[in-house]
PDB file of N, CA and C in Angstrom:
ATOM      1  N   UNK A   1       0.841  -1.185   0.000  1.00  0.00           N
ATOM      2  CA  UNK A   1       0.000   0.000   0.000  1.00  0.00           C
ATOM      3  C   UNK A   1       0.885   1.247   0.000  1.00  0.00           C
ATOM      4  N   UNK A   2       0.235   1.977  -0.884  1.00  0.00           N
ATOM      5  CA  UNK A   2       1.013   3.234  -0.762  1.00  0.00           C
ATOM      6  C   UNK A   2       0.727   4.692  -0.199  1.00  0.00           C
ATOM      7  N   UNK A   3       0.979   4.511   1.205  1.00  0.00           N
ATOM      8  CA  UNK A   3       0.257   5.397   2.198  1.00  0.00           C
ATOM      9  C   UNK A   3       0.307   6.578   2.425  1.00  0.00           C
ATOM     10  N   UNK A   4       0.377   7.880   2.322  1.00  0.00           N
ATOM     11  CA  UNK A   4       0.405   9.424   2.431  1.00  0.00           C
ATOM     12  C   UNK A   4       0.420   9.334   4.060  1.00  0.00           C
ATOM     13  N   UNK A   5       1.549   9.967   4.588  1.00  0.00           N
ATOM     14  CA  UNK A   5       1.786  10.323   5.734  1.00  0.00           C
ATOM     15  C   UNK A   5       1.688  12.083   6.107  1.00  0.00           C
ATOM     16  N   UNK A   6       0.508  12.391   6.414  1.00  0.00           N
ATOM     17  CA  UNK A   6       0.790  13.885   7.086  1.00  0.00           C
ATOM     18  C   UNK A   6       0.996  13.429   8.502  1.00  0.00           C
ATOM     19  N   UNK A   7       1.111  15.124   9.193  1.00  0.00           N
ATOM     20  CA  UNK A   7       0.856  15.179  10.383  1.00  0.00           C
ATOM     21  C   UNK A   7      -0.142  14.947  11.329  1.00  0.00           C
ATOM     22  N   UNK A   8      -0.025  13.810  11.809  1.00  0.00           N
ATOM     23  CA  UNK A   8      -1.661  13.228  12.564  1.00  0.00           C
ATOM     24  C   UNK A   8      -2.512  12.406  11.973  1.00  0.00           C
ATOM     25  N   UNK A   9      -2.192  11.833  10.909  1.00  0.00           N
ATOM     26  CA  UNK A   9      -2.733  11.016  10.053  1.00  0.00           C
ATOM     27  C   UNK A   9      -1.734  10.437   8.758  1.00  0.00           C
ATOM     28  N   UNK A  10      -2.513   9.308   8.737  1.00  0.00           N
ATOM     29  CA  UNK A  10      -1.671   8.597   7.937  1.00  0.00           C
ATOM     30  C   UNK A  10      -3.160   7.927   6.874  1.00  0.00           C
ATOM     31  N   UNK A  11      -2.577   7.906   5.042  1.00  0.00           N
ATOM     32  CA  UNK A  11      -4.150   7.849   4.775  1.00  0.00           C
ATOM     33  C   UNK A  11      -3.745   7.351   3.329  1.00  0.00           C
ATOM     34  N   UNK A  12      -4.364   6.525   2.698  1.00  0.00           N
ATOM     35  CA  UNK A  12      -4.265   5.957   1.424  1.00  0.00           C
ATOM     36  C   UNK A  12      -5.700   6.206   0.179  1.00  0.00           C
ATOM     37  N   UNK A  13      -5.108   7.276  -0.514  1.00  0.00           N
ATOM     38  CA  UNK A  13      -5.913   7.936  -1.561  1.00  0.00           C
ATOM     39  C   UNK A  13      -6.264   7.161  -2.780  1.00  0.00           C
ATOM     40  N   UNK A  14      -7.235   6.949  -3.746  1.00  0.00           N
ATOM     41  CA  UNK A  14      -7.244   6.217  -4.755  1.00  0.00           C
ATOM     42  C   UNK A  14      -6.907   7.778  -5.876  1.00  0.00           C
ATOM     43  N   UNK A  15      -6.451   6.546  -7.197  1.00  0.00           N
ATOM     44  CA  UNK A  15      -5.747   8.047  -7.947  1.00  0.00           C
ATOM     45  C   UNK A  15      -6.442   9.099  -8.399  1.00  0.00           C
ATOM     46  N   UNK A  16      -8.089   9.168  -8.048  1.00  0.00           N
ATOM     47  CA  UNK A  16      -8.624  10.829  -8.202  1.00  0.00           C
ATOM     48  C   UNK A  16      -8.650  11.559  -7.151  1.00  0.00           C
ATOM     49  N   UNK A  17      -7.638  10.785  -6.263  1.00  0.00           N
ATOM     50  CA  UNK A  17      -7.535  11.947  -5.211  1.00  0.00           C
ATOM     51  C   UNK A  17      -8.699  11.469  -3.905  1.00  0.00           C
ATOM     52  N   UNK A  18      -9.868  10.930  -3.899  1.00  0.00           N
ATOM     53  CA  UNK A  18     -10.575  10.029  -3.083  1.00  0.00           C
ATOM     54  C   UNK A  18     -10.164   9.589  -2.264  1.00  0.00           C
ATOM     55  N   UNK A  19     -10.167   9.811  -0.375  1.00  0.00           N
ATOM     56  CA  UNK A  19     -10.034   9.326   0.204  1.00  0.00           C
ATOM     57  C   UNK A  19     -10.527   7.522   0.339  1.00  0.00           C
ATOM     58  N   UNK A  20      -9.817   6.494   0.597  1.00  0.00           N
ATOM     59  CA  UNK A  20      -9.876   5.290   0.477  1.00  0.00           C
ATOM     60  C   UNK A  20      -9.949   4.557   2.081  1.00  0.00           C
ATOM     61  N   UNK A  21      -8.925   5.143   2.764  1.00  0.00           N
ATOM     62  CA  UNK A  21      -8.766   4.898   4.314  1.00  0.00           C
ATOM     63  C   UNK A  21      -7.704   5.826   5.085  1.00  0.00           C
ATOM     64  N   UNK A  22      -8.047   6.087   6.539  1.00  0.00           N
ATOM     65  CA  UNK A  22      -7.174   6.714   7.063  1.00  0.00           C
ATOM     66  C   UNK A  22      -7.122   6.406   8.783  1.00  0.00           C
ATOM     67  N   UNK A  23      -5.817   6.770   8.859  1.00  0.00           N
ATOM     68  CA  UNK A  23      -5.970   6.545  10.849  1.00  0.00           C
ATOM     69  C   UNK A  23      -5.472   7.700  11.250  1.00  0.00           C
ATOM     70  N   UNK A  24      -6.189   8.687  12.262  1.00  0.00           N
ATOM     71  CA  UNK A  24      -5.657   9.655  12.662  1.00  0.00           C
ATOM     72  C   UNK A  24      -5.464  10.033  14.072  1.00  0.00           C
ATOM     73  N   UNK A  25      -3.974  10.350  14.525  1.00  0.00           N
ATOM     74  CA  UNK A  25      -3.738  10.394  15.706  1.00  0.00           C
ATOM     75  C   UNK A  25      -3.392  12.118  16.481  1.00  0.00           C
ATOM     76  N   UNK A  26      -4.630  12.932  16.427  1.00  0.00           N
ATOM     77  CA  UNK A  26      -4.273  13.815  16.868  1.00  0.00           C
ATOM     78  C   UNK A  26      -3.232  13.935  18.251  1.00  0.00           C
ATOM     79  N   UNK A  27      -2.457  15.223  18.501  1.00  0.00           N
ATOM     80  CA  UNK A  27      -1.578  15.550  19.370  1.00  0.00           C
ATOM     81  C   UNK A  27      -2.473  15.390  20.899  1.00  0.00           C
ATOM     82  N   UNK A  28      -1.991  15.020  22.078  1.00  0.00           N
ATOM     83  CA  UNK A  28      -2.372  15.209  23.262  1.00  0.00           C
ATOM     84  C   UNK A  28      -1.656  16.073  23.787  1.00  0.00           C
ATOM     85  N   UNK A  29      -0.096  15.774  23.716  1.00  0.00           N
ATOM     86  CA  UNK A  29       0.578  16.830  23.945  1.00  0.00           C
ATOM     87  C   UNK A  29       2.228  16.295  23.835  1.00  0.00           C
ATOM     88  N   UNK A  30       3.184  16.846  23.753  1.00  0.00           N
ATOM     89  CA  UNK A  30       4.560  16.537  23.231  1.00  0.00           C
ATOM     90  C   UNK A  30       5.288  15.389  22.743  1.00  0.00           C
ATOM     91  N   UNK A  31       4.413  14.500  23.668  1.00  0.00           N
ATOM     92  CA  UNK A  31       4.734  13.225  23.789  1.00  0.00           C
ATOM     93  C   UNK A  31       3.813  11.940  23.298  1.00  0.00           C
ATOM     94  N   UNK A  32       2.485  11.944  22.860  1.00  0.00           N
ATOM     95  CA  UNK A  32       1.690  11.373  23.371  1.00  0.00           C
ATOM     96  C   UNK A  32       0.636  12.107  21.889  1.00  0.00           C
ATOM     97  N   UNK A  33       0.148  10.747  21.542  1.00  0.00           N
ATOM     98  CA  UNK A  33      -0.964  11.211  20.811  1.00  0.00           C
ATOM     99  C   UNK A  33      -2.487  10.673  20.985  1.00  0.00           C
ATOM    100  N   UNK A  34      -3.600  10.564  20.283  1.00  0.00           N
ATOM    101  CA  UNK A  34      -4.538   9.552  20.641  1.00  0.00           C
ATOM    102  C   UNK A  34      -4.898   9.269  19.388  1.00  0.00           C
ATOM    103  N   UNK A  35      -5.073   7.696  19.224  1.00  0.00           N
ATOM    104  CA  UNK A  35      -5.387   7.448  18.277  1.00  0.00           C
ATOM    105  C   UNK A  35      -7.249   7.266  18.348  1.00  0.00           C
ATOM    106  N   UNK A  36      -8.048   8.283  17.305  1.00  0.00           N
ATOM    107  CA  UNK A  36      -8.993   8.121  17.328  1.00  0.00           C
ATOM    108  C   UNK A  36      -9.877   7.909  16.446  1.00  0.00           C
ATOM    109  N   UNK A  37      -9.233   7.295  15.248  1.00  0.00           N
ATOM    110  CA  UNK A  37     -10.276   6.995  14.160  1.00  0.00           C
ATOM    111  C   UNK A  37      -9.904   6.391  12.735  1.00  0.00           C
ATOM    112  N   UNK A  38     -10.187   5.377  12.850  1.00  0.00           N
ATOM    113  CA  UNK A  38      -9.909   4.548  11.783  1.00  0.00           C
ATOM    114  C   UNK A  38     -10.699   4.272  10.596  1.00  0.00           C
ATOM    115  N   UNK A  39     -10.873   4.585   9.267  1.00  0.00           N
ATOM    116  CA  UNK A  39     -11.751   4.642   8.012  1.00  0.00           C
ATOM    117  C   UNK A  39     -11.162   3.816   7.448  1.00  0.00           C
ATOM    118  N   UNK A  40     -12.175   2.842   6.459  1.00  0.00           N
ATOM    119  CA  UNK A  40     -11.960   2.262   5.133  1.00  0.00           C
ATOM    120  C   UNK A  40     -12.613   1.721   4.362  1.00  0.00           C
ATOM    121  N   UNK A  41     -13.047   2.398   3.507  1.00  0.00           N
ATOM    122  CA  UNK A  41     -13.818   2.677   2.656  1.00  0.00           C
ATOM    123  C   UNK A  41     -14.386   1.081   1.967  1.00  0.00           C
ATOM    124  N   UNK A  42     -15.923   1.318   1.573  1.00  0.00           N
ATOM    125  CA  UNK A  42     -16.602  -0.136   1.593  1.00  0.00           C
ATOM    126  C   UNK A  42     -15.741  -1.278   0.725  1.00  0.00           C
ATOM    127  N   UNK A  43     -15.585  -0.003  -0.093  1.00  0.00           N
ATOM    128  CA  UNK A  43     -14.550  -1.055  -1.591  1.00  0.00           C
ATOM    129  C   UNK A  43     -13.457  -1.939  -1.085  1.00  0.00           C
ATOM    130  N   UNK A  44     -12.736  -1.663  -0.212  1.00  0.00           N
ATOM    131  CA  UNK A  44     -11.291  -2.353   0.524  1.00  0.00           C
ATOM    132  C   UNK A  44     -11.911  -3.062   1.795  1.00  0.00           C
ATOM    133  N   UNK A  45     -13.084  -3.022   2.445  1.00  0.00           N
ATOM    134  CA  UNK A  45     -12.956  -3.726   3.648  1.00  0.00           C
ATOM    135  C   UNK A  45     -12.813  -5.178   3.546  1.00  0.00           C
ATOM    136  N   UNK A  46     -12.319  -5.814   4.105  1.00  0.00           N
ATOM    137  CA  UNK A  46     -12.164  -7.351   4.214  1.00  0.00           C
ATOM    138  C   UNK A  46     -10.924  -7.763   3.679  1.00  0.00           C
ATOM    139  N   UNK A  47      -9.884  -6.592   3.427  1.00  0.00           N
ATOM    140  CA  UNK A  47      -8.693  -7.176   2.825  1.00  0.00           C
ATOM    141  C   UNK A  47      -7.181  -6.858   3.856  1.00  0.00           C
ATOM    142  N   UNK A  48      -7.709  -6.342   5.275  1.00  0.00           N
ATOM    143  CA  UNK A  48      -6.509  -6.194   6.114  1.00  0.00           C
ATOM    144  C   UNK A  48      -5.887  -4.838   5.897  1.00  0.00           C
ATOM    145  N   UNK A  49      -6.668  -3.658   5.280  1.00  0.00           N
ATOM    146  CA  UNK A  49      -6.576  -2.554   5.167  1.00  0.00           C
ATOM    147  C   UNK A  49      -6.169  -1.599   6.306  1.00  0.00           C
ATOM    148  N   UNK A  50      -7.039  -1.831   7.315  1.00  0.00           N
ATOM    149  CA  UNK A  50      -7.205  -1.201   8.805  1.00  0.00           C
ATOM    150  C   UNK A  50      -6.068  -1.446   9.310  1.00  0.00           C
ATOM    151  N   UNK A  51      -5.494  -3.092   9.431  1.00  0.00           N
ATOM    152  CA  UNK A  51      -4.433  -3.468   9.982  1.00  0.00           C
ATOM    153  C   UNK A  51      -3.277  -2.984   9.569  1.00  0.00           C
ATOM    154  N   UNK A  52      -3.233  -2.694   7.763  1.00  0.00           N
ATOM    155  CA  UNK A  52      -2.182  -2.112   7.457  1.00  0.00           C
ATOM    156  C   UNK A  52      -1.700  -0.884   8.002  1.00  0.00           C
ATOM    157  N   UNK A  53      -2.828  -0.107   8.411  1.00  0.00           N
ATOM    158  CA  UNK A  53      -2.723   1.461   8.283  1.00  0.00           C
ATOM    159  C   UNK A  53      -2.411   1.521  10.179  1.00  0.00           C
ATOM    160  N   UNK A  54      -2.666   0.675  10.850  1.00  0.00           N
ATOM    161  CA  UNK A  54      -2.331   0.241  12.344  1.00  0.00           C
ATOM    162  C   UNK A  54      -1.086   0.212  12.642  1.00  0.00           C
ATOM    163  N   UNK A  55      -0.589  -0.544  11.952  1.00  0.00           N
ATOM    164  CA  UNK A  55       0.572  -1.410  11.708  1.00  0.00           C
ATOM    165  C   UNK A  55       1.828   0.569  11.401  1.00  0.00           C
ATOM    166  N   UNK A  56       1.284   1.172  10.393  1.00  0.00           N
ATOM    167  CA  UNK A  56       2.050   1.890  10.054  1.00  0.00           C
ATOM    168  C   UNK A  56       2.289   3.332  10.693  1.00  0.00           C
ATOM    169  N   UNK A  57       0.862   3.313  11.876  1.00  0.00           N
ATOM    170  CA  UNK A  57       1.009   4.616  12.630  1.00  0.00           C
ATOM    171  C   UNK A  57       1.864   3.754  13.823  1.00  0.00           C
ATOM    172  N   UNK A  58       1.665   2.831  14.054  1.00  0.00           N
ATOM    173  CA  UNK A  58       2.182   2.649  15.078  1.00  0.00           C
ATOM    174  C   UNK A  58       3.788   2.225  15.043  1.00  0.00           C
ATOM    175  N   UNK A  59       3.853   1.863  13.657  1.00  0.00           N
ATOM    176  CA  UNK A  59       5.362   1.867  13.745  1.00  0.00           C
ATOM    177  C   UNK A  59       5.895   3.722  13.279  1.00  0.00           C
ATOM    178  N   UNK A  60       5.156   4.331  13.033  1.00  0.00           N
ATOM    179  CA  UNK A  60       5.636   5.792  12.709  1.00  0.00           C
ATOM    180  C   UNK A  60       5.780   6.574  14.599  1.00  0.00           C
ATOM    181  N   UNK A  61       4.617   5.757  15.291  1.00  0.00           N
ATOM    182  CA  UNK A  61       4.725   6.649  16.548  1.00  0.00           C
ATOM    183  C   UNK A  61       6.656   5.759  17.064  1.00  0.00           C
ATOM    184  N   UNK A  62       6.367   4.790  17.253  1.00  0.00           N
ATOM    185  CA  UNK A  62       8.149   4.240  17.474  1.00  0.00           C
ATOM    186  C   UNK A  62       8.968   4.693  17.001  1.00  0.00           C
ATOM    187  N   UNK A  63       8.888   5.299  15.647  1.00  0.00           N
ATOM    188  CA  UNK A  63      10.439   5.982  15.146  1.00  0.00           C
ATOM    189  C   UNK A  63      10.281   7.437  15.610  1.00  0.00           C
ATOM    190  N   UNK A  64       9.655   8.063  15.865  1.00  0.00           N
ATOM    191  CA  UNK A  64       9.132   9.320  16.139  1.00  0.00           C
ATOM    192  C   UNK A  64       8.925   9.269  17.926  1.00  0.00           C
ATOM    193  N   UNK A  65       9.277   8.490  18.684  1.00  0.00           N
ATOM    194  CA  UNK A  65       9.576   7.978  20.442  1.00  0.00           C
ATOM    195  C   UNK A  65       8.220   8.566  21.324  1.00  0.00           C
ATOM    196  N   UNK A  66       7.064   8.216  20.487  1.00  0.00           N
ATOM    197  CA  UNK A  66       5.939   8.939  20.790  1.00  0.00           C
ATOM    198  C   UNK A  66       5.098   7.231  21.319  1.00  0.00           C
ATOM    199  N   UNK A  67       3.950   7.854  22.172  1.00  0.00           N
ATOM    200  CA  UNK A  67       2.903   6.935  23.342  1.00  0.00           C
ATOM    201  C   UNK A  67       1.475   7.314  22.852  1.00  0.00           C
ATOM    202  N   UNK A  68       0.868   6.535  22.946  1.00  0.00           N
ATOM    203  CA  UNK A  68      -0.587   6.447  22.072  1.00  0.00           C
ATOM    204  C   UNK A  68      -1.183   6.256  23.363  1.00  0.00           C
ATOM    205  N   UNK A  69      -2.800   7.372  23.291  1.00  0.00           N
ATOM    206  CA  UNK A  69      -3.839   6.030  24.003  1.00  0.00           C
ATOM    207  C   UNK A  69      -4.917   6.216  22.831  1.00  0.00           C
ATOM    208  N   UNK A  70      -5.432   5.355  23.115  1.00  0.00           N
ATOM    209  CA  UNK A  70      -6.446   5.178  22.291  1.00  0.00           C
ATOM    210  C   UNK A  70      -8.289   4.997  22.406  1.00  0.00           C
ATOM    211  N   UNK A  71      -8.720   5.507  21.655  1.00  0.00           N
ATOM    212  CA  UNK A  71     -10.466   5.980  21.852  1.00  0.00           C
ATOM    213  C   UNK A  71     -11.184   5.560  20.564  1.00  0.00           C
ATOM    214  N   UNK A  72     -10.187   5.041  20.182  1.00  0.00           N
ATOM    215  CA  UNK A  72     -10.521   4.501  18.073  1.00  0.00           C
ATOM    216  C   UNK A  72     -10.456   2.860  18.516  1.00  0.00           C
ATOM    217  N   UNK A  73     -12.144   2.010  18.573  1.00  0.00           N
ATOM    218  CA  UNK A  73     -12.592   0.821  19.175  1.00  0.00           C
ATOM    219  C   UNK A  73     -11.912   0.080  18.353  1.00  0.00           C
ATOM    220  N   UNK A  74     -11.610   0.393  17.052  1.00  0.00           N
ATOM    221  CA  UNK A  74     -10.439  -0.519  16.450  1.00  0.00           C
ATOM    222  C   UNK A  74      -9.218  -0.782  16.672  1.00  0.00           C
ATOM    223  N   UNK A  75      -8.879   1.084  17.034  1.00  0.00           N
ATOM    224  CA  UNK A  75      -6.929   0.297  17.326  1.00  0.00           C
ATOM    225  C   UNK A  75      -7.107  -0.093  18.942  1.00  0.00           C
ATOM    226  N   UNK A  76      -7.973   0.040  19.864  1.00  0.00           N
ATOM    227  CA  UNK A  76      -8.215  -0.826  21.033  1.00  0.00           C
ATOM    228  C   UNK A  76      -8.162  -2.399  20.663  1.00  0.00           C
ATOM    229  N   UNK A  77      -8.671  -2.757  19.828  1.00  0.00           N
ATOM    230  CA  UNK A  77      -8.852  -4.201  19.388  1.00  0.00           C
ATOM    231  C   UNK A  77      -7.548  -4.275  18.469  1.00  0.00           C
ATOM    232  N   UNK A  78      -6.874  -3.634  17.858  1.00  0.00           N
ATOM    233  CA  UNK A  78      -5.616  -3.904  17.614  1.00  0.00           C
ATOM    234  C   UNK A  78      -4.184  -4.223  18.277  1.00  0.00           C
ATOM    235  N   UNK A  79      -4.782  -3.360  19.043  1.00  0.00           N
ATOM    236  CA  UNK A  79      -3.613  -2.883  19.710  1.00  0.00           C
ATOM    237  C   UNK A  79      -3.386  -4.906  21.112  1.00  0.00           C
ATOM    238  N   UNK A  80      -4.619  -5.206  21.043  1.00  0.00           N
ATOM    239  CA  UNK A  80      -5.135  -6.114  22.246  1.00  0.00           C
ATOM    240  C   UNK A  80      -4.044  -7.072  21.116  1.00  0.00           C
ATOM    241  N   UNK A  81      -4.436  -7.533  20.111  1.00  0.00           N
ATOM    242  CA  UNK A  81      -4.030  -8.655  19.421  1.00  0.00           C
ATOM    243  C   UNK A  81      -2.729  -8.296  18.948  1.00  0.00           C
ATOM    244  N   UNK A  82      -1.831  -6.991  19.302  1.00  0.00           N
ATOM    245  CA  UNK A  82      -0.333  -6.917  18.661  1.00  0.00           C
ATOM    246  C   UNK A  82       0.428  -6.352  20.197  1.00  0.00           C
ATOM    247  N   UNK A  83       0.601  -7.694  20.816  1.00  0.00           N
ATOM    248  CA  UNK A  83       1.397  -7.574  22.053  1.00  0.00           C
ATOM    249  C   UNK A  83       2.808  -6.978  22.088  1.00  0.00           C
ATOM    250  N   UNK A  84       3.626  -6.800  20.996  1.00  0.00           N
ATOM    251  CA  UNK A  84       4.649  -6.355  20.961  1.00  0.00           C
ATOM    252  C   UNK A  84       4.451  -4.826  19.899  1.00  0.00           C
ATOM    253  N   UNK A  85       3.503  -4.219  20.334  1.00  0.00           N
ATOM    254  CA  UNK A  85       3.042  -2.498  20.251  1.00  0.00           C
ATOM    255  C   UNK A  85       2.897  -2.282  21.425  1.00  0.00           C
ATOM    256  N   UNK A  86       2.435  -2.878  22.475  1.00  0.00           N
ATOM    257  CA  UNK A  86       2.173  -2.535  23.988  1.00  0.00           C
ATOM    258  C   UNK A  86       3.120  -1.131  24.378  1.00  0.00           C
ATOM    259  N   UNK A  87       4.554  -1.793  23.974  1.00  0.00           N
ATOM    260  CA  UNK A  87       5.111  -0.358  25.131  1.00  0.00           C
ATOM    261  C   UNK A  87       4.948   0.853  24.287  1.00  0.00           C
ATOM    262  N   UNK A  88       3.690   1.179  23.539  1.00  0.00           N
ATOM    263  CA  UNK A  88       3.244   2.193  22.878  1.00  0.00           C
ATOM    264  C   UNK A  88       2.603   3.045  23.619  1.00  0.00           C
ATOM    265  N   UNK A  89       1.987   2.134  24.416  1.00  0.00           N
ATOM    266  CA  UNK A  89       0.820   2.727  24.884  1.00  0.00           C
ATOM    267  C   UNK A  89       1.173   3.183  25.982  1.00  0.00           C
ATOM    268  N   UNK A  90       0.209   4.380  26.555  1.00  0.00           N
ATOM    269  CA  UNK A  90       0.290   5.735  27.732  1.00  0.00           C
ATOM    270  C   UNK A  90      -0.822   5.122  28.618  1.00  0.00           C
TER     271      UNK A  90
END
C-alpha cells in the first residue's frame, strides 16, 4: 500500500484523489498522541486494510519515540491482538 503520511494522520488515496482509508492520531501533547479513528472505505474492507494502516502509525509513533492512548474501538482491538506495540501505549 502506498500510504500518504501527514501530520496526525496517515491515509491511502485512490488516484482521483478520493479518500480510500485513514488513521488519525491527533496531538495530546509533546509526547503522546490519541489514536482516534480509523476509516476504510466499503470497496477495501475485508482485505486487512485497517491493519495495514495500524501497523504503520504505530510503527511511525516508534520511530518518532511517541505513546498512544487510544479511543478509536479498532486500534483498542488492535492494539489487544499486537502484544509487541504494547510499550506504545500511555
Amino acid at each position: 500500500m502506498n500510504f500518504t503520511y501527514t501530520p496526525n494522520k496517515i491515509a491511502l488515496y485512490h488516484s482521483d484523489s478520493n479518500l480510500l482509508a485513514e488513521v488519525t492520531f491527533p496531538d495530546v501533547d509533546d509526547n503522546t498522541v490519541n489514536i482516534n479513528h480509523t476509516f476504510v472505505d466499503d470497496s477495501l474492507r475485508g482485505q486487512g486494510v485497517a491493519g495495514q494502516l495500524m501497523k504503520a502509525a504505530a510503527d511511525h509513533l516508534r520511530s518518532e519515540g511517541k505513546k498512544a492512548v487510544l479511543t478509536c474501538s479498532y486500534a483498542i482491538t488492535w492494539f489487544e491482538k499486537h502484544p509487541e506495540y504494547q510499550d506504545l501505549l500511555k
